[in-house]
Protein backbone atom coordinates (compact mmCIF):
# COMPACT_ATOMS: atom_id res chain seq x y z
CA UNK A 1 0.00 0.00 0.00
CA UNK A 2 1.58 3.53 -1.05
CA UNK A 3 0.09 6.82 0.52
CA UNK A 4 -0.48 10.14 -1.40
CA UNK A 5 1.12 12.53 0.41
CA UNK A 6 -0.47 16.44 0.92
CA UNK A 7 2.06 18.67 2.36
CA UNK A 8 0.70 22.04 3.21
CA UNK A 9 2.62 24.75 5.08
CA UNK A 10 -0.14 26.17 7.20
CA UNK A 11 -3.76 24.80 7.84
CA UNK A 12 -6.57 24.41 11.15
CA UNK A 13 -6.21 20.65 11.63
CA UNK A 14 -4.80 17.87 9.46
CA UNK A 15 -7.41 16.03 11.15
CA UNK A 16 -10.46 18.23 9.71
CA UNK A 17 -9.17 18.60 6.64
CA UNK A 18 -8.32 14.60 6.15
CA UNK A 19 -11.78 14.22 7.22
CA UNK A 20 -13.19 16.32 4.62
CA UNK A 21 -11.24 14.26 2.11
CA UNK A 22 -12.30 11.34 3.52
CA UNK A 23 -16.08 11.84 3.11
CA UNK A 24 -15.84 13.11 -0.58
CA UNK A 25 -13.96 9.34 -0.93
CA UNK A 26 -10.43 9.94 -0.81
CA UNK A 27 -8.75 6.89 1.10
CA UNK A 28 -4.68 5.51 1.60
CA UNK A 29 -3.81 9.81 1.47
CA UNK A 30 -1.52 11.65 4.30
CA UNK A 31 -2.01 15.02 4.61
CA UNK A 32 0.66 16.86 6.53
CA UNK A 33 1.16 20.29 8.11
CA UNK A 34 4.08 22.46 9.08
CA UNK A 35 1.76 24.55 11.89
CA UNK A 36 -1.61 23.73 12.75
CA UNK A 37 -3.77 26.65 14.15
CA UNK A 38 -6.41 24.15 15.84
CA UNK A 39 -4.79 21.11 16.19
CA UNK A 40 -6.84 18.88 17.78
CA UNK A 41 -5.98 16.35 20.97
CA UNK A 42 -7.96 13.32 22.77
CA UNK A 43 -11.32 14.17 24.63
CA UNK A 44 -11.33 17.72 22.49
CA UNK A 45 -8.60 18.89 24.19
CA UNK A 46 -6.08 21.63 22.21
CA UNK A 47 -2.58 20.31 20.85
CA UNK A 48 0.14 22.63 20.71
CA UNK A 49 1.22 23.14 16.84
CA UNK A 50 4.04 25.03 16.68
CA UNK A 51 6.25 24.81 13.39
CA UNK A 52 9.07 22.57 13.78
CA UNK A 53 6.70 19.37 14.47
CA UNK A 54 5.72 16.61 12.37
CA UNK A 55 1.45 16.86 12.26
CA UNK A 56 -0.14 14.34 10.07
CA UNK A 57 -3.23 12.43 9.50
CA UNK A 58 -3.61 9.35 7.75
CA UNK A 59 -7.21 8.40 5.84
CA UNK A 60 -7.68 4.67 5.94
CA UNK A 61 -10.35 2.31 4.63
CA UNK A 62 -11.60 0.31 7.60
CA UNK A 63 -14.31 -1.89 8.97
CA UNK A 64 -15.40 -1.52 12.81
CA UNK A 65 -13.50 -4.12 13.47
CA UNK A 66 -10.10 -2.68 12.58
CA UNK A 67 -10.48 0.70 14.12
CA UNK A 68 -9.03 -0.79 17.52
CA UNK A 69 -6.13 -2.64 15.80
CA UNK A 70 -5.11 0.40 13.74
CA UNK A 71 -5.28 2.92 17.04
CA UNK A 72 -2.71 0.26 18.33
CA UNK A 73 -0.62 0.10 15.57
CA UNK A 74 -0.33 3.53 15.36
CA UNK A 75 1.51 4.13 18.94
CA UNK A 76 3.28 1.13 17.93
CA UNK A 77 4.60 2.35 15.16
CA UNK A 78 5.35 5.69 16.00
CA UNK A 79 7.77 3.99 19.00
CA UNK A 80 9.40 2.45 16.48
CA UNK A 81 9.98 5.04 14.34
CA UNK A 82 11.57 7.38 16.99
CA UNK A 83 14.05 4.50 18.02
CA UNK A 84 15.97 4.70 14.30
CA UNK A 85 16.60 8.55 15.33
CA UNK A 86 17.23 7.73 19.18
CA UNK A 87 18.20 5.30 21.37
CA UNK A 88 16.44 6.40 24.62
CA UNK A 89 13.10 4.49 26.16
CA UNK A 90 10.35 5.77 24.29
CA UNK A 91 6.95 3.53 25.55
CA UNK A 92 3.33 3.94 25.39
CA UNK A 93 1.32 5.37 27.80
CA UNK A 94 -2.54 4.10 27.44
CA UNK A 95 -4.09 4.38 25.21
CA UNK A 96 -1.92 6.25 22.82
CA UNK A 97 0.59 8.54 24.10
CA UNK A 98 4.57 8.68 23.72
CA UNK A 99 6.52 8.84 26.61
CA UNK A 100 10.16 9.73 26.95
CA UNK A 101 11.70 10.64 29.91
CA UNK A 102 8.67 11.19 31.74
CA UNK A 103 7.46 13.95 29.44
CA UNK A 104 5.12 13.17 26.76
CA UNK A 105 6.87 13.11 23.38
CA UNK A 106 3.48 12.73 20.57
CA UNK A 107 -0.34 12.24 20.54
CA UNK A 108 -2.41 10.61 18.62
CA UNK A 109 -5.91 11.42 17.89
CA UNK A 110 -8.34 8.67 15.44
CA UNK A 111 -11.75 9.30 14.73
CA UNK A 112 -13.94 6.79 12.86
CA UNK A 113 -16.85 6.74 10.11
CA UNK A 114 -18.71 3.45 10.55
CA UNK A 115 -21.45 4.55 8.37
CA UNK A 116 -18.89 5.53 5.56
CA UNK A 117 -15.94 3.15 6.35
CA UNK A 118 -13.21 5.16 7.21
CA UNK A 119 -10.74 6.00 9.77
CA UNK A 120 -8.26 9.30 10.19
CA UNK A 121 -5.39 8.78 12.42
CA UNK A 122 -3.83 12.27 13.23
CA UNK A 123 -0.32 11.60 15.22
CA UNK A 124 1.31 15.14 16.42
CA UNK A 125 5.13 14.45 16.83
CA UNK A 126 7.74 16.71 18.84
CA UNK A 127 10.32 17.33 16.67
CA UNK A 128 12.42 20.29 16.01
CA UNK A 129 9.84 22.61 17.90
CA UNK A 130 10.01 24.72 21.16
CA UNK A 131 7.87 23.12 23.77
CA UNK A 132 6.22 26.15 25.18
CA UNK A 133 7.33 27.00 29.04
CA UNK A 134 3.26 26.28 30.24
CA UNK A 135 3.83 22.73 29.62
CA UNK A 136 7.45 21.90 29.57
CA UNK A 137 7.42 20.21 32.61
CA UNK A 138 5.21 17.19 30.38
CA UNK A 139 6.33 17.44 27.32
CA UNK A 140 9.67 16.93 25.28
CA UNK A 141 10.65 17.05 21.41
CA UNK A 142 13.10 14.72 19.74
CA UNK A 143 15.33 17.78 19.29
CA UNK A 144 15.77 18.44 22.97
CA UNK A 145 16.30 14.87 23.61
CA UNK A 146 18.96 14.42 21.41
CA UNK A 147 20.44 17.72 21.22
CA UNK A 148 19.75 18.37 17.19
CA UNK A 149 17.41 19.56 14.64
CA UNK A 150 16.31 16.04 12.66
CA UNK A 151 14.05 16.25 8.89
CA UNK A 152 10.57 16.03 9.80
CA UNK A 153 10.03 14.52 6.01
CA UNK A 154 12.00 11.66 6.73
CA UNK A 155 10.68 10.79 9.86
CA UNK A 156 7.75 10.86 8.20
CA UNK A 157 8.90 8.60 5.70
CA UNK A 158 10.05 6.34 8.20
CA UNK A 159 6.79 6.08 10.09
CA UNK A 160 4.85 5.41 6.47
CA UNK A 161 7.19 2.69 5.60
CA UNK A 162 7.43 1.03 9.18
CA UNK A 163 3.05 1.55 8.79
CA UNK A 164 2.84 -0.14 5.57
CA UNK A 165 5.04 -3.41 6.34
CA UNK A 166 2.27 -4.09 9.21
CA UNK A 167 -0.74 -2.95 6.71
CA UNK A 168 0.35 -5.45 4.44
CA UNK A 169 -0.52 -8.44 6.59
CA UNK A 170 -2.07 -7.14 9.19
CA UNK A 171 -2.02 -9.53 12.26
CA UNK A 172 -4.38 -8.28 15.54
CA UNK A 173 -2.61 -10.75 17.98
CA UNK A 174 0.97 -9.55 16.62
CA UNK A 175 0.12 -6.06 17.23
CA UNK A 176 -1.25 -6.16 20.48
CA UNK A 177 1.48 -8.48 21.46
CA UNK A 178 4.06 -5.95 20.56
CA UNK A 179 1.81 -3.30 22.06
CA UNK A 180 1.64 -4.59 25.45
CA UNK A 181 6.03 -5.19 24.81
CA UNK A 182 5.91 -1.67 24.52
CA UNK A 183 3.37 -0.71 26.89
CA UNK A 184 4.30 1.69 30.19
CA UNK A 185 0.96 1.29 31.41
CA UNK A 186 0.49 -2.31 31.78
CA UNK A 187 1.19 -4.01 35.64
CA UNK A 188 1.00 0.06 36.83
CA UNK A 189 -1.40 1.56 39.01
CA UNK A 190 -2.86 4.20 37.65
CA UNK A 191 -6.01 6.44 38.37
CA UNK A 192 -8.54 6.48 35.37
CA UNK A 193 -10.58 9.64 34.86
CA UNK A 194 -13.86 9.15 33.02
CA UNK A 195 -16.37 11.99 32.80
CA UNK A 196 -18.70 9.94 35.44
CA UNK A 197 -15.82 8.85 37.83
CA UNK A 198 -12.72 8.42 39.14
CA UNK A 199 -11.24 4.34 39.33
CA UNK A 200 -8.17 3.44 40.95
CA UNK A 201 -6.54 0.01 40.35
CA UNK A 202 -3.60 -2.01 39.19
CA UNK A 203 -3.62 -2.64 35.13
CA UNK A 204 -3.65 -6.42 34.99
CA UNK A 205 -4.08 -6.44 30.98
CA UNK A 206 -4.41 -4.37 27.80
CA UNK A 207 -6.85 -5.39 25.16
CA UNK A 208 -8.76 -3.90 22.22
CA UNK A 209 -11.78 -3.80 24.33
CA UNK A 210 -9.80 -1.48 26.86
CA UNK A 211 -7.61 -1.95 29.87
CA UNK A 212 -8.38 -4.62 32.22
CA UNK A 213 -8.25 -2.84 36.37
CA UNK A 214 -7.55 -5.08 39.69
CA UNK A 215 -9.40 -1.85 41.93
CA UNK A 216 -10.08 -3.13 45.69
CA UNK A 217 -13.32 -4.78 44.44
CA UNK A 218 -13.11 -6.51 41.31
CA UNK A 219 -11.79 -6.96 38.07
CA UNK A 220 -13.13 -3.87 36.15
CA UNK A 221 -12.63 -2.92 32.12
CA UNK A 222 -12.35 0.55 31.15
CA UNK A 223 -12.23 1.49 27.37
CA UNK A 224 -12.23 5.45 28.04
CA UNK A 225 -10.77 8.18 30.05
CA UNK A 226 -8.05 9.97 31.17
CA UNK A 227 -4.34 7.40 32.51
CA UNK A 228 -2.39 9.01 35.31
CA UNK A 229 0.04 6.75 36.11
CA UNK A 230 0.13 7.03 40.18
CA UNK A 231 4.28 6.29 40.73
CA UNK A 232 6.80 7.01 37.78
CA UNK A 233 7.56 5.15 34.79
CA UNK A 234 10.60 4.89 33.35
């Protein structure tokens, strides 16, 4: 599978605008921004666009079915692109964040079309861009991890090609296998904010489903909300 790629200098979201696309039809397309005005985060929360980070979104044909595996594969993927430019512990924090250091490194954001068929999968990497002094004490980029600027375009091309050799023969077990290898969440208590409640528990497991919580009760499966990890990962 080969991607069309849109590069634009400037737009709102890559997210909106792949999700315009999508609905007049367009599928397998990447549609990438230097700065983002509105870019969008989980649970409609603002991400921080600044230029000198990689913002993409990826328009997929997929069933219901997929939409889980693909979400996985993402994080996945992104992990293992940011090993070929670094050698530090980058993990995933449930259900999709990048972790390195402590400090939160990329988001990703997917949002579905049953009706239509269709997934976008926008993933906002820290590259090469100033993370701004209100949150600097959770996030990182790959430049002040290593020290250097890096080519957003090839990390890009990296991710696509990493992407593609999974897309290819896509195996659900394989993937969330590898995700819960990579996983910073799993066998961590954490607190889980929903917008009913508050649970607190250990994470026994990780499936498509959700995370699986030991809380002082019972076994209890959670498939949305907010993961604070309640003691330090590394």
């Amino acid at each position: 599978m080969k991607f069309e790629i849109i590069h634009l200098d400037r737009i709102d979201s890559t997210n909106i605008y792949a999700y315009k696309l999508a609905k007049e039809g367009e599928r397998n397309i990447v549609v990438v921004a230097d700065e983002q005005t509105f870019g969008k985060g989980r649970l409609d929360r603002a991400w921080f666009s600044d230029f000198g980070g990689l913002y993409f979104s990826i328009v997929l044909e997929s069933d219901v079915d997929r939409f889980p595996v693909l979400n996985f594969l993402a994080s996945l993927c992104v992990v293992k692109t940011l090993r070929n430019y670094s050698n530090k512990a980058f993990g995933i924090k449930w259900p999709n964040d990048i972790i390195v250091n402590n400090k939160k490194i990329c988001g990703i954001l997917s949002e579905v079309n049953v009706e239509r068929g269709f997934m976008v999968l926008g993933i906002g990497i820290n590259v090469n861009n100033k993370i701004r002094e209100e949150i600097k004490d959770i996030a990182t980029s790959l430049k002040e991890v290593e020290g250097k600027e890096f080519n957003k375009m090839e990390i890009l091309k990296t991710f696509l090609e990493i992407f593609e050799s999974y897309l290819i023969n896509l195996n659900p077990e394989d993937i969330l296998r590898e995700y819960k290898e990579n996983s910073l969440t799993l066998d961590e208590y954490v607190k889980i904010i929903t917008p009913n409640r508050e649970i607190l528990g250990r994470v026994v497991n990780i499936t498509y489903e959700g995370i699986i919580l030991q809380t002082d009760e019972k076994l209890e499966i959670v498939d949305v909300g907010d993961c604070i990890h309640l003691r330090k990962v590394d």
